[in-house]
Protein backbone atom coordinates (compact mmCIF):
# COMPACT_ATOMS: atom_id res chain seq x y z
CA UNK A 1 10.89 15.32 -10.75
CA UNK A 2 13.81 16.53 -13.01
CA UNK A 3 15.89 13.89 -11.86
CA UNK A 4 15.81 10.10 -12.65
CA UNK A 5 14.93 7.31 -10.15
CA UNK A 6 15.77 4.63 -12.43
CA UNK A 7 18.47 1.81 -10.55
CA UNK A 8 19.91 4.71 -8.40
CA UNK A 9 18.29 3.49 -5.18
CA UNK A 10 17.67 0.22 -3.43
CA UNK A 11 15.85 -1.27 -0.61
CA UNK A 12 18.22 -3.09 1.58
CA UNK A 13 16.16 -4.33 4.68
CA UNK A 14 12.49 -5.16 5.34
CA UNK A 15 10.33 -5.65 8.49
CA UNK A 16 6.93 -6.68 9.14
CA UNK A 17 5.75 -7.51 12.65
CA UNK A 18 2.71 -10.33 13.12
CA UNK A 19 -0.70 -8.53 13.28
CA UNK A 20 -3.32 -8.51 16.20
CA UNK A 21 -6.61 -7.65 16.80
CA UNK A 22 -5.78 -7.05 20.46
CA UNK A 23 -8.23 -4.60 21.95
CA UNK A 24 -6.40 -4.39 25.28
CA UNK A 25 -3.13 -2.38 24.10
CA UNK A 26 -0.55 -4.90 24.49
CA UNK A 27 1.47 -3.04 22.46
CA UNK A 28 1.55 0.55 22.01
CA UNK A 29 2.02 2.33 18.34
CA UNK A 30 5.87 2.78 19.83
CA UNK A 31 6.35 -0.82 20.63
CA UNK A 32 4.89 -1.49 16.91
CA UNK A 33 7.21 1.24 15.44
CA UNK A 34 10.67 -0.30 17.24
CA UNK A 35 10.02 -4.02 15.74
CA UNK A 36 9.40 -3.06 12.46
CA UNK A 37 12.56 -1.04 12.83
CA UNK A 38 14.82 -3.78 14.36
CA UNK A 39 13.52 -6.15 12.09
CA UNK A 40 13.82 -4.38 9.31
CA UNK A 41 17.84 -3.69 10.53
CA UNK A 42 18.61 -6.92 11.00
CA UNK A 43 17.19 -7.62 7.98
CA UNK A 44 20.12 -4.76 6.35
CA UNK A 45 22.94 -6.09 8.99
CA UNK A 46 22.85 -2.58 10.74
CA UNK A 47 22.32 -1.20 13.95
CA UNK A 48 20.43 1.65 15.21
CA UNK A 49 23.35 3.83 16.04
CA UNK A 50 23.98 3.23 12.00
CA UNK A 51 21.17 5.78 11.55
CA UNK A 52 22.68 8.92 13.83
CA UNK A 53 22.85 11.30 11.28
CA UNK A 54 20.87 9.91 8.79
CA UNK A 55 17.28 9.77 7.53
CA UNK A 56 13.99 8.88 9.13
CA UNK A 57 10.65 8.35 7.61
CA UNK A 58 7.53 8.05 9.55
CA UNK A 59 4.10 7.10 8.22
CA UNK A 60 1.56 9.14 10.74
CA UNK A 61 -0.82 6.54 12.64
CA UNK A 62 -4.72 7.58 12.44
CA UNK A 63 -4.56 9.91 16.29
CA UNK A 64 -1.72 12.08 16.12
CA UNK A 65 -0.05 15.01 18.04
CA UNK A 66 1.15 17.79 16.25
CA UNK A 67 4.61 17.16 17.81
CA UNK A 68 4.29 13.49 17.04
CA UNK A 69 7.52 12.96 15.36
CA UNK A 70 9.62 14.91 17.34
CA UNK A 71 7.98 12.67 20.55
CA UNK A 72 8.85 9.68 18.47
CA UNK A 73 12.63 9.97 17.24
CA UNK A 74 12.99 10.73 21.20
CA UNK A 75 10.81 7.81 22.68
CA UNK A 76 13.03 5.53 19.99
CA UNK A 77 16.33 7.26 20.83
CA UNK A 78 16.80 8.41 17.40
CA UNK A 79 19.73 11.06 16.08
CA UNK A 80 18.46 11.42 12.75
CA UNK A 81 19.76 13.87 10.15
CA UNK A 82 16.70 14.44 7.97
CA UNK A 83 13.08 13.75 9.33
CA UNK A 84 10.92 12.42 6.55
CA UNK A 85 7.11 12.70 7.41
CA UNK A 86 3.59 11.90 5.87
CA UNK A 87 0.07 11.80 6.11
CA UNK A 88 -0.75 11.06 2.48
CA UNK A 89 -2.84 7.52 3.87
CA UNK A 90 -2.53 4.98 2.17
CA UNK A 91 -0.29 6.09 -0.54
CA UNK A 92 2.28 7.84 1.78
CA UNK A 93 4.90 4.81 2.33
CA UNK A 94 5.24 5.23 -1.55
CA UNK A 95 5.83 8.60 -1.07
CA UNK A 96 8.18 8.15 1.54
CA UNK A 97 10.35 5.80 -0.67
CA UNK A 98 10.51 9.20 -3.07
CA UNK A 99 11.08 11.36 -0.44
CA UNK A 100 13.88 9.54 1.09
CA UNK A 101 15.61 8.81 -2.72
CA UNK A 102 15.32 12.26 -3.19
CA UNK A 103 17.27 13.13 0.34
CA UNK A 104 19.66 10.75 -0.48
CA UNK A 105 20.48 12.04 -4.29
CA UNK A 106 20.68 15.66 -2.41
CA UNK A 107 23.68 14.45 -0.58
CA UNK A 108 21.79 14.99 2.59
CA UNK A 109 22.12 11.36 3.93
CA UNK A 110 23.32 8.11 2.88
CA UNK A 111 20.30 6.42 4.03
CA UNK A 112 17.02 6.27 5.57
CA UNK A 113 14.56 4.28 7.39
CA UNK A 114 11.34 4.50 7.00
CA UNK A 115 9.26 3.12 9.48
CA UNK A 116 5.04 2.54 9.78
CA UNK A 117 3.00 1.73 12.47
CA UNK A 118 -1.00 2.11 14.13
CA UNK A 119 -2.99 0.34 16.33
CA UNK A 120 -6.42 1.57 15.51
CA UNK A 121 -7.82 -1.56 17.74
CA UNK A 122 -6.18 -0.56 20.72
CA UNK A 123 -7.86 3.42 20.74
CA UNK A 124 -10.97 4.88 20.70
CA UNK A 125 -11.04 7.19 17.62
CA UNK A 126 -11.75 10.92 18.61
CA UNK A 127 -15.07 12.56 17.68
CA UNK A 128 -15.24 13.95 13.78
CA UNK A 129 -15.09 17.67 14.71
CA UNK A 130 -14.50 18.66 10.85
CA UNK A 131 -17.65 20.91 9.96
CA UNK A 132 -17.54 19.51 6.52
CA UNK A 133 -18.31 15.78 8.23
CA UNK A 134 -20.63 17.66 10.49
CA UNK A 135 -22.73 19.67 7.79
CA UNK A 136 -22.40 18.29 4.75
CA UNK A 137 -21.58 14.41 5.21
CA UNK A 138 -23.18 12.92 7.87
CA UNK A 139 -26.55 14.34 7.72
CA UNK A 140 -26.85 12.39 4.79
CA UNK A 141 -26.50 8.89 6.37
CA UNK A 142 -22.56 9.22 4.62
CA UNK A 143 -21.00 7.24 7.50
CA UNK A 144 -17.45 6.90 6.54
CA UNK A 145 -15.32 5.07 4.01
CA UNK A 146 -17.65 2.71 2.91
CA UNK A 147 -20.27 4.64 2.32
CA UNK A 148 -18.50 6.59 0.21
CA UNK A 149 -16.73 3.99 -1.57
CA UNK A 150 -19.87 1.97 -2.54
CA UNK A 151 -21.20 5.09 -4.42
CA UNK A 152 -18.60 4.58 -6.36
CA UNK A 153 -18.99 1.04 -6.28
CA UNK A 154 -22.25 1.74 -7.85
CA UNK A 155 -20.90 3.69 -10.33
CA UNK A 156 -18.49 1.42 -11.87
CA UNK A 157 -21.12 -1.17 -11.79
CA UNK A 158 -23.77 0.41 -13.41
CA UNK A 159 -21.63 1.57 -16.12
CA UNK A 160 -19.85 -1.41 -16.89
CA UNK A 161 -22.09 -4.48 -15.68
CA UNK A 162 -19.50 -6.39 -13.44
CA UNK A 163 -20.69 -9.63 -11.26
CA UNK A 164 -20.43 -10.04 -8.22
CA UNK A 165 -18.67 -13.64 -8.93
CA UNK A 166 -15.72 -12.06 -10.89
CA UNK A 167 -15.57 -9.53 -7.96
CA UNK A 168 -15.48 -12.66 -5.71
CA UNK A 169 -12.33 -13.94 -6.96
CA UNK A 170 -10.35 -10.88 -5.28
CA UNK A 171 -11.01 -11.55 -1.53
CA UNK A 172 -11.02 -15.21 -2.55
CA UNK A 173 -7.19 -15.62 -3.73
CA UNK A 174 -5.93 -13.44 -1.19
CA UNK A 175 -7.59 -15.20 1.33
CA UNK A 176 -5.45 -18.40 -0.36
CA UNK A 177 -2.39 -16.44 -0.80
CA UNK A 178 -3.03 -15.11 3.62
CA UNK A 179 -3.16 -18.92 4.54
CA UNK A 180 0.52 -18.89 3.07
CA UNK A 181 1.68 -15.93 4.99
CA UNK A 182 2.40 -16.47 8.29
CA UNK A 183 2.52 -12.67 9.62
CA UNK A 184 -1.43 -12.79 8.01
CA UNK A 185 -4.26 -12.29 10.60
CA UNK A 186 -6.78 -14.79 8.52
CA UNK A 187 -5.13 -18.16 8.21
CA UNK A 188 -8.59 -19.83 6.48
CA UNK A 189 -9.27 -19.88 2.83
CA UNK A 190 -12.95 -18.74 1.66
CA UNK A 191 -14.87 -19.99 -1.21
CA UNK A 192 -16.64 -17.80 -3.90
CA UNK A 193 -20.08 -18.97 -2.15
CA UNK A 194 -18.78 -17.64 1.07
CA UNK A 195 -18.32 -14.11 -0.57
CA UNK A 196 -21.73 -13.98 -2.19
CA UNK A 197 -23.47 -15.10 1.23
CA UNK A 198 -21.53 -12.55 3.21
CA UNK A 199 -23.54 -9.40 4.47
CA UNK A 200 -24.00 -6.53 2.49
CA UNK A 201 -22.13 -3.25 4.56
CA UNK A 202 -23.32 -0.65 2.41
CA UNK A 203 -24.59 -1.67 -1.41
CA UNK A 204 -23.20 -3.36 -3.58
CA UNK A 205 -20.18 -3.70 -0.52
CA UNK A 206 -19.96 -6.74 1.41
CA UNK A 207 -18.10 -7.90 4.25
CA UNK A 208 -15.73 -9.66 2.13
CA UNK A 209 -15.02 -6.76 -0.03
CA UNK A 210 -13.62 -4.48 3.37
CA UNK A 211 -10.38 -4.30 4.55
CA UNK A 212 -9.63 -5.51 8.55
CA UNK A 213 -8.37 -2.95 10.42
CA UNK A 214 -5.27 -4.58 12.61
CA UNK A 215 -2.48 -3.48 14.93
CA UNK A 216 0.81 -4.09 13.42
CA UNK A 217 4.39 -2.34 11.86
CA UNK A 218 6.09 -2.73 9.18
CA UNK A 219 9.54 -0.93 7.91
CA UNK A 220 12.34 -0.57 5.45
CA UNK A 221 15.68 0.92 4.58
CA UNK A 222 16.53 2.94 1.45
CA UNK A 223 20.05 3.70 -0.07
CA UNK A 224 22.25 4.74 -3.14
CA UNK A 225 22.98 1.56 -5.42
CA UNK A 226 26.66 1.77 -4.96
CA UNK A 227 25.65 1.77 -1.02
CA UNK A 228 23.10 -0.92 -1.59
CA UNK A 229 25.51 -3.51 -3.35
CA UNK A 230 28.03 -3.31 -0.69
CA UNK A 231 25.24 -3.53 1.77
CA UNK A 232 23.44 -6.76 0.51
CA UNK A 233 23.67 -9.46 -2.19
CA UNK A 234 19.61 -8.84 -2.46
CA UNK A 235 19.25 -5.12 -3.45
CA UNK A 236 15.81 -4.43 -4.58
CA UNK A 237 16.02 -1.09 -7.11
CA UNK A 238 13.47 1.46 -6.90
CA UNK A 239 12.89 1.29 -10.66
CA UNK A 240 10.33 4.43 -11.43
CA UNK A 241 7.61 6.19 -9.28
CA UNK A 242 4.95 8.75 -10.15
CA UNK A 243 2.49 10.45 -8.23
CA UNK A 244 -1.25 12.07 -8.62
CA UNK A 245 -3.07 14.48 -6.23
CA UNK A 246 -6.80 15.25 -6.30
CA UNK A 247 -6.98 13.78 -10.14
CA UNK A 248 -10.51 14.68 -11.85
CA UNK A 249 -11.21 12.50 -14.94
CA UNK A 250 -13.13 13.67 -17.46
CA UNK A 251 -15.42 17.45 -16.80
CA UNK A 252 -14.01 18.84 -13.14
CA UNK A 253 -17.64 19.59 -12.69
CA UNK A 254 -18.98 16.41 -12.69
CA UNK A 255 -15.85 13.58 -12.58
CA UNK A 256 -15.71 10.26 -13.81
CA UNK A 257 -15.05 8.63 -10.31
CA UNK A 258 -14.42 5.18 -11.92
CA UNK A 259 -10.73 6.64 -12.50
CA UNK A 260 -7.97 7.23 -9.81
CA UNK A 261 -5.15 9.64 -10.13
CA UNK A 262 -3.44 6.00 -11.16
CA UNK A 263 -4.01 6.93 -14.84
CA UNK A 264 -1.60 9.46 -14.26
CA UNK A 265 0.66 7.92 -11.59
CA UNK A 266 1.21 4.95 -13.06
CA UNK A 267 2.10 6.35 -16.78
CA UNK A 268 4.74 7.97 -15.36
CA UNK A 269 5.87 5.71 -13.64
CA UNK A 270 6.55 3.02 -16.19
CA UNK A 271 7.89 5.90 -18.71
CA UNK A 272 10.60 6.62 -15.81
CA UNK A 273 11.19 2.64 -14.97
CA UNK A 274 11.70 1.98 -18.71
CA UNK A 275 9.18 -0.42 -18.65
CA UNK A 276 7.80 -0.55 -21.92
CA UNK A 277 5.43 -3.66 -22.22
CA UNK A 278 2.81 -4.40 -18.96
CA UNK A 279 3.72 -8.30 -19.65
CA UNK A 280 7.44 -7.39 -18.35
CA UNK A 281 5.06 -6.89 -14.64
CA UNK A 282 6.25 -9.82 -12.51
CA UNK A 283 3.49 -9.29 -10.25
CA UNK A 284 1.15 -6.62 -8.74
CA UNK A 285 0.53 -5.31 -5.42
CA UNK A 286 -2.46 -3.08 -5.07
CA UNK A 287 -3.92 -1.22 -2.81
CA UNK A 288 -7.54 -3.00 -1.33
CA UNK A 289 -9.05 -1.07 1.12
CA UNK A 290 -11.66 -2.53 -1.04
CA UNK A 291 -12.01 -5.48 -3.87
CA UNK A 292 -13.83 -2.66 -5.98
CA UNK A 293 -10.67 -0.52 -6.07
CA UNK A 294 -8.48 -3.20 -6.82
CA UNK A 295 -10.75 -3.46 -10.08
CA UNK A 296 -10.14 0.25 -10.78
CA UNK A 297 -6.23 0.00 -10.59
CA UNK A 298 -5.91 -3.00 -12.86
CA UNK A 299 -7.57 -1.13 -15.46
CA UNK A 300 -6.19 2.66 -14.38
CA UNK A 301 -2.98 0.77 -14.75
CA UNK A 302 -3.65 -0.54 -18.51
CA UNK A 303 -3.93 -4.10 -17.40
CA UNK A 304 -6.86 -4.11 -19.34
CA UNK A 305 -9.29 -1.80 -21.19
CA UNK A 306 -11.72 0.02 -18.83
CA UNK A 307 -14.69 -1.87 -17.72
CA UNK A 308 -12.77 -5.45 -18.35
CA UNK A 309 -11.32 -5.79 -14.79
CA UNK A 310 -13.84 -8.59 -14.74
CA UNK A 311 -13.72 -10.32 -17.79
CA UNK A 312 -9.72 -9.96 -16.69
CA UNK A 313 -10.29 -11.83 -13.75
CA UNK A 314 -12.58 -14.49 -15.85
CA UNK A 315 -9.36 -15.14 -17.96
CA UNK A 316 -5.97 -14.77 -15.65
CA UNK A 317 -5.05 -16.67 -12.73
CA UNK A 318 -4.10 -14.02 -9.69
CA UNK A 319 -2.63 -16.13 -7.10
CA UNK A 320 0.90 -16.06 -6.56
CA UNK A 321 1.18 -19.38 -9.34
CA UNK A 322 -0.72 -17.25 -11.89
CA UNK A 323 -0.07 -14.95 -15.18
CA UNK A 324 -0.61 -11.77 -12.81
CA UNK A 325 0.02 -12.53 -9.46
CA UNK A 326 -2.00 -9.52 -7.37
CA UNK A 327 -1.24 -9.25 -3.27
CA UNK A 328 0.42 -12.08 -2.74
CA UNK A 329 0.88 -11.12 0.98
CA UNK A 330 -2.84 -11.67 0.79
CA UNK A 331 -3.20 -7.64 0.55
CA UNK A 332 -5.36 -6.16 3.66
CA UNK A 333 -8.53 -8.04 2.84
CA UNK A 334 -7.04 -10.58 4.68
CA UNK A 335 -3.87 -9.78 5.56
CA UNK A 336 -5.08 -6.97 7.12
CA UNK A 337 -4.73 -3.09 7.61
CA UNK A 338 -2.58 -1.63 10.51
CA UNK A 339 -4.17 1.48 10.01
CA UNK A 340 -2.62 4.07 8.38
CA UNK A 341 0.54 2.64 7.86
CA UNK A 342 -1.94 0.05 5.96
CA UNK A 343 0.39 0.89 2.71
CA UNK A 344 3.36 -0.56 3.77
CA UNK A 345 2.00 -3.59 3.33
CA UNK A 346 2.24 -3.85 -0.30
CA UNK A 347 5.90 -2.97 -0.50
CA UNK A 348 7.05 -5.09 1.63
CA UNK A 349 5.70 -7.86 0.41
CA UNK A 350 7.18 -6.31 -2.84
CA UNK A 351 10.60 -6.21 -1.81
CA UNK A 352 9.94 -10.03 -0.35
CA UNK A 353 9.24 -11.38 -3.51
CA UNK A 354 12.15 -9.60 -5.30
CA UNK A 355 14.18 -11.04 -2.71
CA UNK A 356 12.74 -13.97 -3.55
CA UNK A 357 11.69 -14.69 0.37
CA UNK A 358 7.72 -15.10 0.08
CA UNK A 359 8.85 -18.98 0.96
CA UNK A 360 5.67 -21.09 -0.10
CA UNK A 361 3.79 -17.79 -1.86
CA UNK A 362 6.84 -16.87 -3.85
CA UNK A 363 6.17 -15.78 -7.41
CA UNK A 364 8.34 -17.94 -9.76
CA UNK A 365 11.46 -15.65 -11.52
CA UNK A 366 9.84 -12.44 -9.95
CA UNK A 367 12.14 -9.93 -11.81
CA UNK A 368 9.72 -6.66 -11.51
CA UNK A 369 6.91 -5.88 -9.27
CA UNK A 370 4.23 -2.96 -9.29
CA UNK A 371 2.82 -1.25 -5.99
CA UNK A 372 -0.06 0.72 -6.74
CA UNK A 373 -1.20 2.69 -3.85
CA UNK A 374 -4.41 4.99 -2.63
CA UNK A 375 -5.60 7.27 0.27
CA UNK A 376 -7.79 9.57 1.40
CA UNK A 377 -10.97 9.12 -0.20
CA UNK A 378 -13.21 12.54 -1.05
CA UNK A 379 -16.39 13.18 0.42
CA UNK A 380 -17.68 14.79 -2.53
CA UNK A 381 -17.87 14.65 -6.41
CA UNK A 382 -14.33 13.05 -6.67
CA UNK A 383 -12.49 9.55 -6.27
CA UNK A 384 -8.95 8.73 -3.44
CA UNK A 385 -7.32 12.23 -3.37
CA UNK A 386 -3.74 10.59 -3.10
CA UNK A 387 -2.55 8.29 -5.77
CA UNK A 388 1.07 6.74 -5.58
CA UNK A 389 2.36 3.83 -8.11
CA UNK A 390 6.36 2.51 -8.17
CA UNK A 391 8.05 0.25 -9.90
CA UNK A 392 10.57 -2.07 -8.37
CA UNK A 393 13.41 -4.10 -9.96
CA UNK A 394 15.16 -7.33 -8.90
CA UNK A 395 18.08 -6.10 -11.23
CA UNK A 396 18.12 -2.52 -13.28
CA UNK A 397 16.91 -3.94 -16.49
């Protein structure tokens, strides 16, 4: 974009309802969608008639209808002005947070919520119709994500050597850093000897390495500065963003698919933050579908040199008390993934820590936090098709 992002916006509310893996539908993706939102409100001191002419942002759950916004603003009661929408996985609540900047520096509203929610327990997913999953994917025993994620898995590992003990320590902090989040579905810690004896999924993937798919919703609310500081004596300022579709490292013909479009994403975002040096990082918050791509983004990120992710996690303490703190929410290995609002997640728990509300979690004199997130991952030849990385600020440095 043209335009700057830097200290121009702020997050002024937050919500994040308490997971479930409640196979009965309790709760409907609605019901999930309406407490992230009033929590997230009350969180900003507003109201929903304080959104009539103003923005919305919804993350698309896994089963939609074509009309599926249009049924939601009216289900919710909603008057909005500007109807923000996306189906980026993963990485669309960053994009959302760009979108809804951008509405706002257009004059078109003064603010927006943007609101996430799934409940991939409750439904029974429909039938893969696609004729490329029908031809050309599962024929080949490619059954799904983690299939595909431990070939590149493989990849990375056969290139650059990592153990499955420096891999460990992923799951194995955020597990810690879960047992201090309350809203967290796992509330026990694991040792590195639980991750090694776990089951292998799909080589080298284990159990421990996989994301939990939960029901849940999660929320917040975007504004101008001026707005913001008027609004709240906790602003957190959307510092930079960048973005990265279908990124191709290396020969287009045959990809390096140890990259992600964060190489790309991520460089422009610090360049627009104005964040010079990677130490300035309070913490991180990064994307986990799997521990393997967690890896990949601290080195895609410049963390450290390609191939070191390990040796990286050999030397720095992640948890929340550590150098690098990395999902200190306890990221979706633990805390889990409400689908395909799964994103959310890590800015929320971004925007806690700024506020400096993780309670026993909280990373000391958090000033700047990075959310690094993924989606949609190819089925072919190629690495997470989306790729979204922003940089939030405590104060506009």
């Amino acid at each position: 974009m043209a335009w700057s992002l830097r200290g121009k916006f702020a997050v002024v509310g937050y919500g994040e309802t308490k997971v479930d893996r409640d196979k009965e539908g309790k709760l409907s993706i609605e019901q999930y969608l309406v407490k992230a939102a009033h929590l997230a409100m009350e969180s900003a001191g507003l109201a929903k008639k304080d959104f009539d002419n103003e923005g919305i942002g919804l993350m698309e759950p896994q089963l939609v209808h074509p009309m599926w916004s249009a049924h939601i603003i009216q289900d919710l009661g909603l008057h909005p002005r500007v109807v923000l929408r996306s189906d980026h996985g993963g990485a669309g609540p960053g994009h959302l947070l760009e979108q809804a900047a951008a509405a706002i520096h257009a004059g078109l509203v003064d603010k927006v919520l943007c609101v996430g929610a799934d409940a991939p327990l409750t439904y029974v997913p429909q039938t893969m119709t696609q004729r490329l999953v029908l031809d050309f994917i599962r024929p080949f025993g490619m059954m799904g994500a983690n299939s595909l994620f431990a070939l590149i898995a493989q990849r990375y590992i056969h290139l650059y050597g990592v153990k499955a003990e420096q891999v460990a320590k992923i799951p194995v902090t955020q597990r810690y850093h879960a047992t201090l989040n309350p809203l967290a579905y796992f509330d026990r810690p694991i040792k590195i000897e639980d991750y090694l004896n776990s089951r292998v999924i799909t080589d080298p993937i284990r159990l421990l390495d996989c994301c939990l798919p939960v029901n849940g919703g999660l929320a917040f609310i975007v504004t101008s500065a001026e707005r913001a500081r008027d609004m709240t004596d906790k602003p957190v300022y959307l510092l930079g963003s960048g973005a990265c579709f279908n990124y191709r490292h290396g020969d287009n013909l045959a990809p390096d698919v140890t990259y992600m479009g964060t190489v790309k994403a991520g460089k422009e975002a610090f360049e627009k933050a104005g964040v010079s040096q990677i130490s300035d990082v309070s913490f991180l918050q990064l994307y986990d579908d799997y521990s393997y791509a967690v890896l990949i983004q601290l080195e895609d990120l410049g963390f450290c040199e390609k191939g070191e992710a390990g040796r990286f996690l050999d030397q720095v303490d992640i948890s929340f008390r550590g150098k690098m703190p990395i999902n200190t929410g306890g990221g979706q290995l633990s805390s889990g993934q409400a689908g395909m609002a799964g994103g959310f997640h890590f800015l929320v728990e971004a925007i806690r820590q700024l506020r400096q509300e993780g309670e026993k979690r909280q990373v000391k004199e958090a000033k700047i936090g990075l959310v690094s997130l993924i989606g949609a991952i190819t089925q072919y030849a190629g690495n997470l098709i989306n790729s979204h990385v922003c940089i939030l600020g405590k104060e506009v440095p």
